[in-house]
PDB file of N, CA and C in Angstrom:
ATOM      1  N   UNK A   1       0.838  -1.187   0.000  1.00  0.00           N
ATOM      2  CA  UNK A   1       0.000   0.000   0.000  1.00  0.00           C
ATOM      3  C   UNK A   1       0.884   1.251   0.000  1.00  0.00           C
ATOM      4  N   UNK A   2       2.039   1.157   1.325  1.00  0.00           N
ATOM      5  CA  UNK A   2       2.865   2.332   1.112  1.00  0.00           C
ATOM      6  C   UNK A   2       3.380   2.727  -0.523  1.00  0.00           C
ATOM      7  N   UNK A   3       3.915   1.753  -1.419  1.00  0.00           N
ATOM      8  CA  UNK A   3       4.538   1.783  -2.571  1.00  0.00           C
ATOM      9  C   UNK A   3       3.342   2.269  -3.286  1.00  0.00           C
ATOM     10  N   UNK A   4       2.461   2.190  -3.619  1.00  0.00           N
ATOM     11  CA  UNK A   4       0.981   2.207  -4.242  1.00  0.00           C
ATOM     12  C   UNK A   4       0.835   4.175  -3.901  1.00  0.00           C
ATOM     13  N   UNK A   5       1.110   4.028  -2.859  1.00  0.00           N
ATOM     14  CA  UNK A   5       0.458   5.636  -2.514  1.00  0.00           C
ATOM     15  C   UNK A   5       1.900   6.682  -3.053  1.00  0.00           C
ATOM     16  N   UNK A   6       2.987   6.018  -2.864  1.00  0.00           N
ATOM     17  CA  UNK A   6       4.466   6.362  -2.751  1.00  0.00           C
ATOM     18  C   UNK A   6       4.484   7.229  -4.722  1.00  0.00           C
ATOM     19  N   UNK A   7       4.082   5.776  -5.289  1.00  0.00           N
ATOM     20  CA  UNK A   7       3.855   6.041  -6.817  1.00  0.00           C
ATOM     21  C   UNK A   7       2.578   7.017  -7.447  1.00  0.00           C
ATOM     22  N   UNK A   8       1.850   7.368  -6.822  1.00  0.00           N
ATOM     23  CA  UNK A   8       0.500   7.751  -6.924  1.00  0.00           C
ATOM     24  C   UNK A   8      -1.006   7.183  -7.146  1.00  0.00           C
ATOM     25  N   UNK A   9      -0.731   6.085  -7.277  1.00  0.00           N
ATOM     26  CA  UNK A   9      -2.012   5.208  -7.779  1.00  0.00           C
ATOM     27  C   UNK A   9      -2.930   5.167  -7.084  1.00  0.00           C
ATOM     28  N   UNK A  10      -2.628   5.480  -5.432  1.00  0.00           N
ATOM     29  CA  UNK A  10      -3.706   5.568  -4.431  1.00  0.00           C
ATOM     30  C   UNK A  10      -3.338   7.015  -3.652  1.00  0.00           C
ATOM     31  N   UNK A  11      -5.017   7.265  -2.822  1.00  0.00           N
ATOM     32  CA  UNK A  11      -4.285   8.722  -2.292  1.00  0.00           C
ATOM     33  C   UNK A  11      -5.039   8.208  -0.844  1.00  0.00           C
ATOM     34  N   UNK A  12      -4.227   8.582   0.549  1.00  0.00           N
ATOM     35  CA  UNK A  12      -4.847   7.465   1.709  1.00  0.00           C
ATOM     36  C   UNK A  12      -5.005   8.685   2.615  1.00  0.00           C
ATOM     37  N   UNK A  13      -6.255   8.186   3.244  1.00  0.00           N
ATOM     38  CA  UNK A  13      -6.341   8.855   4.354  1.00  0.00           C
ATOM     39  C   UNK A  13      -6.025   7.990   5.793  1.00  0.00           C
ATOM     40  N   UNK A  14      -6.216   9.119   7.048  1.00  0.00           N
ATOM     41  CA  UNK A  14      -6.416   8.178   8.179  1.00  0.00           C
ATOM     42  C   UNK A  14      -7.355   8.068   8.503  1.00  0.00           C
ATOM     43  N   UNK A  15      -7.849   6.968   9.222  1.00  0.00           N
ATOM     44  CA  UNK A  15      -9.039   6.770  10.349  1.00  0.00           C
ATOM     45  C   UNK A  15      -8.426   6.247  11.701  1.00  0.00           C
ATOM     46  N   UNK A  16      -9.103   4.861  11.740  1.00  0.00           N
ATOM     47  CA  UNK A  16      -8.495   4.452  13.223  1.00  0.00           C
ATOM     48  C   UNK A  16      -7.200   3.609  12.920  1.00  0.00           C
ATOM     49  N   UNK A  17      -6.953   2.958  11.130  1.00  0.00           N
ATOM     50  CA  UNK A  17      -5.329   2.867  10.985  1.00  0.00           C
ATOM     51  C   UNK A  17      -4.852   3.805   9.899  1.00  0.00           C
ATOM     52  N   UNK A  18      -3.789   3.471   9.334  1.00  0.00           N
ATOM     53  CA  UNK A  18      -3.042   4.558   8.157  1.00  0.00           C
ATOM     54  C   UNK A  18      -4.071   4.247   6.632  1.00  0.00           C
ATOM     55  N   UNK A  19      -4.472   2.917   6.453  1.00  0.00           N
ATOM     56  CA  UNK A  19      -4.977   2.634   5.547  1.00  0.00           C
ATOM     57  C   UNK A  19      -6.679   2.619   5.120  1.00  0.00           C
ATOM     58  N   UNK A  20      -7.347   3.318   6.144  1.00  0.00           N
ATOM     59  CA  UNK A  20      -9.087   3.159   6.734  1.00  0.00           C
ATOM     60  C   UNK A  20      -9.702   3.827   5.062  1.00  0.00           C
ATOM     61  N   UNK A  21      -9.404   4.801   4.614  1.00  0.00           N
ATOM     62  CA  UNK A  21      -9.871   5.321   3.575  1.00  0.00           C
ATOM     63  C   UNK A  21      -8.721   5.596   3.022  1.00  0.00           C
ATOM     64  N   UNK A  22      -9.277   5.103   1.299  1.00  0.00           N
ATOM     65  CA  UNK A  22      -8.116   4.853   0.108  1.00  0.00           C
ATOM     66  C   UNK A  22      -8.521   5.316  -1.420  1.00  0.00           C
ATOM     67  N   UNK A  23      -8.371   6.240  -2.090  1.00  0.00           N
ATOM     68  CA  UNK A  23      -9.075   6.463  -3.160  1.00  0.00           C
ATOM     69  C   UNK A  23      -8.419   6.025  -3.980  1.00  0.00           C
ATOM     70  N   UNK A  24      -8.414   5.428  -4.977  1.00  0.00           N
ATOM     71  CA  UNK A  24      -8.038   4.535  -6.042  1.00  0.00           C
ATOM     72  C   UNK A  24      -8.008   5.503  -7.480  1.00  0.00           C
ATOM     73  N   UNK A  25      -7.119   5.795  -8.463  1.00  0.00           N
ATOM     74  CA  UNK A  25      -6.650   6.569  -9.167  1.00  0.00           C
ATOM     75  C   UNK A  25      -6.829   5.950 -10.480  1.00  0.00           C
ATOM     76  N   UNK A  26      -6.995   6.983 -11.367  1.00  0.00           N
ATOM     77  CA  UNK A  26      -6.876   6.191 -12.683  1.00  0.00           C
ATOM     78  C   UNK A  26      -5.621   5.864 -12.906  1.00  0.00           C
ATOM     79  N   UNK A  27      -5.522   4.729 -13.238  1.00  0.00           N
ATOM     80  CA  UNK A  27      -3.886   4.289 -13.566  1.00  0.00           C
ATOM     81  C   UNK A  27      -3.189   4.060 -14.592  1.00  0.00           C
ATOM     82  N   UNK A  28      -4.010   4.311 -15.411  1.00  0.00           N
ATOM     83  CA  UNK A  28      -3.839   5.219 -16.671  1.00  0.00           C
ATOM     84  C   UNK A  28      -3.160   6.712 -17.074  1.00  0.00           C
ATOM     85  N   UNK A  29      -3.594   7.589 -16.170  1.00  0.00           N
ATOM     86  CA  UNK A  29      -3.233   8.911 -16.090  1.00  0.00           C
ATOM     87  C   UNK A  29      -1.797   8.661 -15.171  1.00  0.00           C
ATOM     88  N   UNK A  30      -1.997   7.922 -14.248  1.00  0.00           N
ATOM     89  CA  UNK A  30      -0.303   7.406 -13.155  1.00  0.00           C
ATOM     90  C   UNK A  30       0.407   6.917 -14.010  1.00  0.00           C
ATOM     91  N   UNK A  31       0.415   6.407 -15.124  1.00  0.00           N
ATOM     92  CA  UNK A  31       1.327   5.895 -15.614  1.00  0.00           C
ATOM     93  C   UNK A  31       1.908   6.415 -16.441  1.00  0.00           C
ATOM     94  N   UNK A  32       0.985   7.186 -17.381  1.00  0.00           N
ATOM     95  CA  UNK A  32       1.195   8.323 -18.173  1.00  0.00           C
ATOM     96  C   UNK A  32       2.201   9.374 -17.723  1.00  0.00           C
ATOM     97  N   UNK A  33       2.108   9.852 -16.072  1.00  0.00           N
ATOM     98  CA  UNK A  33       2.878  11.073 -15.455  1.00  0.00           C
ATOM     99  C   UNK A  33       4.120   9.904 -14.947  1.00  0.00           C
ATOM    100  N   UNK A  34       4.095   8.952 -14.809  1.00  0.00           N
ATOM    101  CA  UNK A  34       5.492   8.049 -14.721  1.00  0.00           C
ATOM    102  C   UNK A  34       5.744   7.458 -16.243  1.00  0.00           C
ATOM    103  N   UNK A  35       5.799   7.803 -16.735  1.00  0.00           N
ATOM    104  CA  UNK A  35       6.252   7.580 -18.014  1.00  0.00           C
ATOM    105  C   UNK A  35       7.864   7.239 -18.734  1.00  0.00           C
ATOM    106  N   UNK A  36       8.676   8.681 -17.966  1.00  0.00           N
ATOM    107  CA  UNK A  36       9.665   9.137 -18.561  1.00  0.00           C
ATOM    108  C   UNK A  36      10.596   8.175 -17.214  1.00  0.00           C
ATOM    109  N   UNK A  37      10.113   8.281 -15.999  1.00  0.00           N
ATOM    110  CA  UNK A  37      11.019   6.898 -15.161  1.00  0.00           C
ATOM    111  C   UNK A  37      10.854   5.237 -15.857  1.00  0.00           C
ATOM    112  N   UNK A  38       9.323   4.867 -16.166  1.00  0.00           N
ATOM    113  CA  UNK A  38       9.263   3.962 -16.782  1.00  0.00           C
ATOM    114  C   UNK A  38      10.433   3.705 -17.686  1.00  0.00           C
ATOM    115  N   UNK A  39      10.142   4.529 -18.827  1.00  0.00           N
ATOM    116  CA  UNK A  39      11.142   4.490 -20.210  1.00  0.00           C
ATOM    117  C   UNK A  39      12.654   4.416 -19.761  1.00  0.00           C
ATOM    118  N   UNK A  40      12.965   4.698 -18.230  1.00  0.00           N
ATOM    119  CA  UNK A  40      14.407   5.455 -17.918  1.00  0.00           C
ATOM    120  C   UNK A  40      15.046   3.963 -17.436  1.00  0.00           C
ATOM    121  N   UNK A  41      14.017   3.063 -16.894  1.00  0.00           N
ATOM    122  CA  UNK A  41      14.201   1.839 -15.738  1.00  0.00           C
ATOM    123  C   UNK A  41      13.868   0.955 -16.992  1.00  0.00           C
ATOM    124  N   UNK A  42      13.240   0.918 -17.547  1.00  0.00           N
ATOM    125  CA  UNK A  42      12.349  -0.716 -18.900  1.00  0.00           C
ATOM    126  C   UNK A  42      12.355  -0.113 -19.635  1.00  0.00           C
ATOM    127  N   UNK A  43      13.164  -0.044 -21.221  1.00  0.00           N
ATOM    128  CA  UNK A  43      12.539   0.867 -22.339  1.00  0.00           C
ATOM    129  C   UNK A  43      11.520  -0.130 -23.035  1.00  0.00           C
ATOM    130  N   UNK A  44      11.221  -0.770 -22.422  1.00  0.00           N
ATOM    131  CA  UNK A  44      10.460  -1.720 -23.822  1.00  0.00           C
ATOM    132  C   UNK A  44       9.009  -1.892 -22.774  1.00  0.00           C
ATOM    133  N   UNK A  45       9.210  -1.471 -21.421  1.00  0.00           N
ATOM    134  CA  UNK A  45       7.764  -1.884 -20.658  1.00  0.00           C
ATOM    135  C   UNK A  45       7.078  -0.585 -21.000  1.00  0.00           C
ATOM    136  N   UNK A  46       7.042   0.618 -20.988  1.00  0.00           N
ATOM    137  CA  UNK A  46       5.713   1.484 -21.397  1.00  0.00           C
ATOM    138  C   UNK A  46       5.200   1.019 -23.132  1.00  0.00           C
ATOM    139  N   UNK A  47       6.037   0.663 -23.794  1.00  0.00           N
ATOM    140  CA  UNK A  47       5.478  -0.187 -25.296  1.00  0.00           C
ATOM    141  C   UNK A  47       4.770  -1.482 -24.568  1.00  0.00           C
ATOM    142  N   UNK A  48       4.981  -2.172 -23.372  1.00  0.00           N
ATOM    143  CA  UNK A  48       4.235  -3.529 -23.376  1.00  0.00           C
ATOM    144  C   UNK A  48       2.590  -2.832 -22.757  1.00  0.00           C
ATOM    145  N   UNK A  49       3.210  -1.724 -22.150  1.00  0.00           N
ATOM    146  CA  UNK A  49       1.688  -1.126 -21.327  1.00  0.00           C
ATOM    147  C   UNK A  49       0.563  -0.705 -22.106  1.00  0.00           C
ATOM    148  N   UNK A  50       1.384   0.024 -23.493  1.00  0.00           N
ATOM    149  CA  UNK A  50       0.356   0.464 -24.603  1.00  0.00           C
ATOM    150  C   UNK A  50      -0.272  -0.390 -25.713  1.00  0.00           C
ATOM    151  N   UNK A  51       0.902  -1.375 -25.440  1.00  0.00           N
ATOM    152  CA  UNK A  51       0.151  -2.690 -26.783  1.00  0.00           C
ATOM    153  C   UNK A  51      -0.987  -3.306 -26.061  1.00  0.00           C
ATOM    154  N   UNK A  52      -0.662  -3.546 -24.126  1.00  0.00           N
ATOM    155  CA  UNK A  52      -1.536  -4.574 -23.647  1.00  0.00           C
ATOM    156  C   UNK A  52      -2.928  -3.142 -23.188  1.00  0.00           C
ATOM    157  N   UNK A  53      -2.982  -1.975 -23.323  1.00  0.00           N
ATOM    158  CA  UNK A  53      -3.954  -0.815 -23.589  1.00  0.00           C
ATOM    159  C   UNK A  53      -4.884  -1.351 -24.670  1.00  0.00           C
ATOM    160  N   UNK A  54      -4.088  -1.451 -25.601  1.00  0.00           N
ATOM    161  CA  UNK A  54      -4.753  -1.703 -26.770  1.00  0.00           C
ATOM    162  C   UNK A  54      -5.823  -2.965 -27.389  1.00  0.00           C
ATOM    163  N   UNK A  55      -4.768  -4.211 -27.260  1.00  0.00           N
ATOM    164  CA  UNK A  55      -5.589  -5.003 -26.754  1.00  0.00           C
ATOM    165  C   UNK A  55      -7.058  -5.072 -25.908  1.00  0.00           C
ATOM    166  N   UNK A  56      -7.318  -4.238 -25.071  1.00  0.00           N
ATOM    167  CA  UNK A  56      -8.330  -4.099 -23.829  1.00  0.00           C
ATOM    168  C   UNK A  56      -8.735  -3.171 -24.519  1.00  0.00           C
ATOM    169  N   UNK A  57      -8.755  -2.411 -25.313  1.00  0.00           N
ATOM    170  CA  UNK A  57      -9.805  -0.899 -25.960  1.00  0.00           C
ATOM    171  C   UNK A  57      -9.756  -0.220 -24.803  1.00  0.00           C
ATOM    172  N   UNK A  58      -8.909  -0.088 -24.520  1.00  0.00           N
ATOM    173  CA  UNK A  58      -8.495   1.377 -23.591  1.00  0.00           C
ATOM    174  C   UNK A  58      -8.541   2.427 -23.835  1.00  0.00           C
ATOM    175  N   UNK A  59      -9.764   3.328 -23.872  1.00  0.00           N
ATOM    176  CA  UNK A  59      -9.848   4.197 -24.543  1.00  0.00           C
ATOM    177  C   UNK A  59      -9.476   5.547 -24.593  1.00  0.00           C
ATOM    178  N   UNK A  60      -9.559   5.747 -22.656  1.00  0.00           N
ATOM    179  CA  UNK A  60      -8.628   6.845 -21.986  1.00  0.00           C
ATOM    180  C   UNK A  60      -7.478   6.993 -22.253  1.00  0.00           C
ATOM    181  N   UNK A  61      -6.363   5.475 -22.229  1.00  0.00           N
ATOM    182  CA  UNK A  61      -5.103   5.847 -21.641  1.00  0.00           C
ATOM    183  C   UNK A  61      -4.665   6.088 -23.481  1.00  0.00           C
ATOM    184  N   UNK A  62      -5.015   5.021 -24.551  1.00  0.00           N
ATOM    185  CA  UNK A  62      -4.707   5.255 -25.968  1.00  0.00           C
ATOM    186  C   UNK A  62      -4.873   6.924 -26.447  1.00  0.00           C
ATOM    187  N   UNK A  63      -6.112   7.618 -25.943  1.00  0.00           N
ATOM    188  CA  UNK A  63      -6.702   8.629 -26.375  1.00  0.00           C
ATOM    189  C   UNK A  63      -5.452   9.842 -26.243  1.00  0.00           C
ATOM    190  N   UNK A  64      -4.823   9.669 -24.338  1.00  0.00           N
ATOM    191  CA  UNK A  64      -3.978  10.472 -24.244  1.00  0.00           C
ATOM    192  C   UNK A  64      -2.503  10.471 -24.968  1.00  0.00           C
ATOM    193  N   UNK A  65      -2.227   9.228 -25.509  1.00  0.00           N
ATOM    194  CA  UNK A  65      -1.353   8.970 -26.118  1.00  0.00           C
ATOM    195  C   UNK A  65      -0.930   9.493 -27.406  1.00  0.00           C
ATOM    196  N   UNK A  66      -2.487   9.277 -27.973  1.00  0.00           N
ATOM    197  CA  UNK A  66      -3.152   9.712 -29.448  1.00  0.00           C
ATOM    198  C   UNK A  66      -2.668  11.556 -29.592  1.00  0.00           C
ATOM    199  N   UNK A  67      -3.285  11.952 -28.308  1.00  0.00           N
ATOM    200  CA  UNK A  67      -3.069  13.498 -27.795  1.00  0.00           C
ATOM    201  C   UNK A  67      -1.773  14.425 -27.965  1.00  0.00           C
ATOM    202  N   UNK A  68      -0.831  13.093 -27.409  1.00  0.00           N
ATOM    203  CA  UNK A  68       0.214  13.526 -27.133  1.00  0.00           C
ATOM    204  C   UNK A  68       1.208  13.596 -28.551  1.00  0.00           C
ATOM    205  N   UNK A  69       0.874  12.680 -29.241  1.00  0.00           N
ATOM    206  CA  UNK A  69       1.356  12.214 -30.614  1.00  0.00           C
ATOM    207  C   UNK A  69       0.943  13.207 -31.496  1.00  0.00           C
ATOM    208  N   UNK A  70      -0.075  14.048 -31.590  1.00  0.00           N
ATOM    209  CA  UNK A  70      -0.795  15.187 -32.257  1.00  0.00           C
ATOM    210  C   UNK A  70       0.191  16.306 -31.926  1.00  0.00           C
ATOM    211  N   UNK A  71       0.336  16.865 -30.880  1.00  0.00           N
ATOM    212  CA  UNK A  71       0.648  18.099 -30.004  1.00  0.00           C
ATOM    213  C   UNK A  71       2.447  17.817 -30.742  1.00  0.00           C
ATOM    214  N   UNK A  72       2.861  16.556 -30.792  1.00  0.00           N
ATOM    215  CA  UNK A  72       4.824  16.659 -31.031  1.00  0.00           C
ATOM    216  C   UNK A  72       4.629  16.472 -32.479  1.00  0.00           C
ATOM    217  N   UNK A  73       3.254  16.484 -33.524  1.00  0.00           N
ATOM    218  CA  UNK A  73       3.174  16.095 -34.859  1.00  0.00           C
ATOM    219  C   UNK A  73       3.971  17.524 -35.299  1.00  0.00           C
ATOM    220  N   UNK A  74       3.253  17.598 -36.602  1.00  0.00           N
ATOM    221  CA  UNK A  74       4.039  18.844 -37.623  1.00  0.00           C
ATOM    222  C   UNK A  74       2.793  20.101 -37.411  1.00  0.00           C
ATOM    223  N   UNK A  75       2.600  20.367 -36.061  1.00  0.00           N
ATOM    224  CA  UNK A  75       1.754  21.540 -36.089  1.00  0.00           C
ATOM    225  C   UNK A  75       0.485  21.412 -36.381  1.00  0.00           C
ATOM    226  N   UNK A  76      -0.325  20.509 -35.757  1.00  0.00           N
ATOM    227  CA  UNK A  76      -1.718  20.742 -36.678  1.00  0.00           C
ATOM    228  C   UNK A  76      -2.407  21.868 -36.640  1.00  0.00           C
ATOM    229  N   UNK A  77      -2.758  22.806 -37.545  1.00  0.00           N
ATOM    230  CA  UNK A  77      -3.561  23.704 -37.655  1.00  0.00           C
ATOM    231  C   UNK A  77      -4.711  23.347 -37.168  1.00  0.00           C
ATOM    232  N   UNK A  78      -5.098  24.647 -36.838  1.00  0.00           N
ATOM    233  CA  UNK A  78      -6.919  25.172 -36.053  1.00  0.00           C
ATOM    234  C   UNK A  78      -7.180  24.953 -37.041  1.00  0.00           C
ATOM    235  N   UNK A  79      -8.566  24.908 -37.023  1.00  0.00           N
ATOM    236  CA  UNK A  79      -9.962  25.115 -37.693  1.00  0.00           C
ATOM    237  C   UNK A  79      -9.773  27.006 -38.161  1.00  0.00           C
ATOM    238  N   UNK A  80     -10.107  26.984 -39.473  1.00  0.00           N
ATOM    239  CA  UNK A  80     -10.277  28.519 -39.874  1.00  0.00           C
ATOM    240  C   UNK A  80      -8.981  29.353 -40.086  1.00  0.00           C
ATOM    241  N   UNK A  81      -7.792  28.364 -40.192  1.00  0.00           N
ATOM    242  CA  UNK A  81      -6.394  29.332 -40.369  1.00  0.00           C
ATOM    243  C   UNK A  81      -6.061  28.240 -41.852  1.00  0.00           C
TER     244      UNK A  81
END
């Protein structure tokens, strides 16, 4: 749990122990903002994360990917220029 919260995937509160309330994260978006450690530690595990995305019709985590791949393309023009 510590490692889980450590990485971001969970965000914990206290009650009567450390772990009583736990909100659970998209882990999609966590993995996305660990990305560049991923790539730094496994270069070939964020490619196994997006093929096995894909597989599953992941539609969030592909979408941001898709996003991100647009934004470093050759400039896409607005609408009306």
């Amino acid at each position: 749990m510590k490692s889980l919260e450590e990485l971001g995937f969970i965000k914990c509160s206290k009650g009567t122990h450390d772990y009583q309330f736990v909100l659970l994260l998209n882990p999609h978006r966590v993995i996305k903002k660990l990305k560049a450690r991923i790539q730094k530690e496994n270069p070939s595990l964020y490619a196994q994360i997006l093929k096995r995305g894909m597989e599953m019709g992941s539609k969030d985590f592909l979408k941001d990917e898709k996003d991100e791949k647009d934004k470093k393309g050759t400039g896409a023009k607005k609408k009306g220029n």
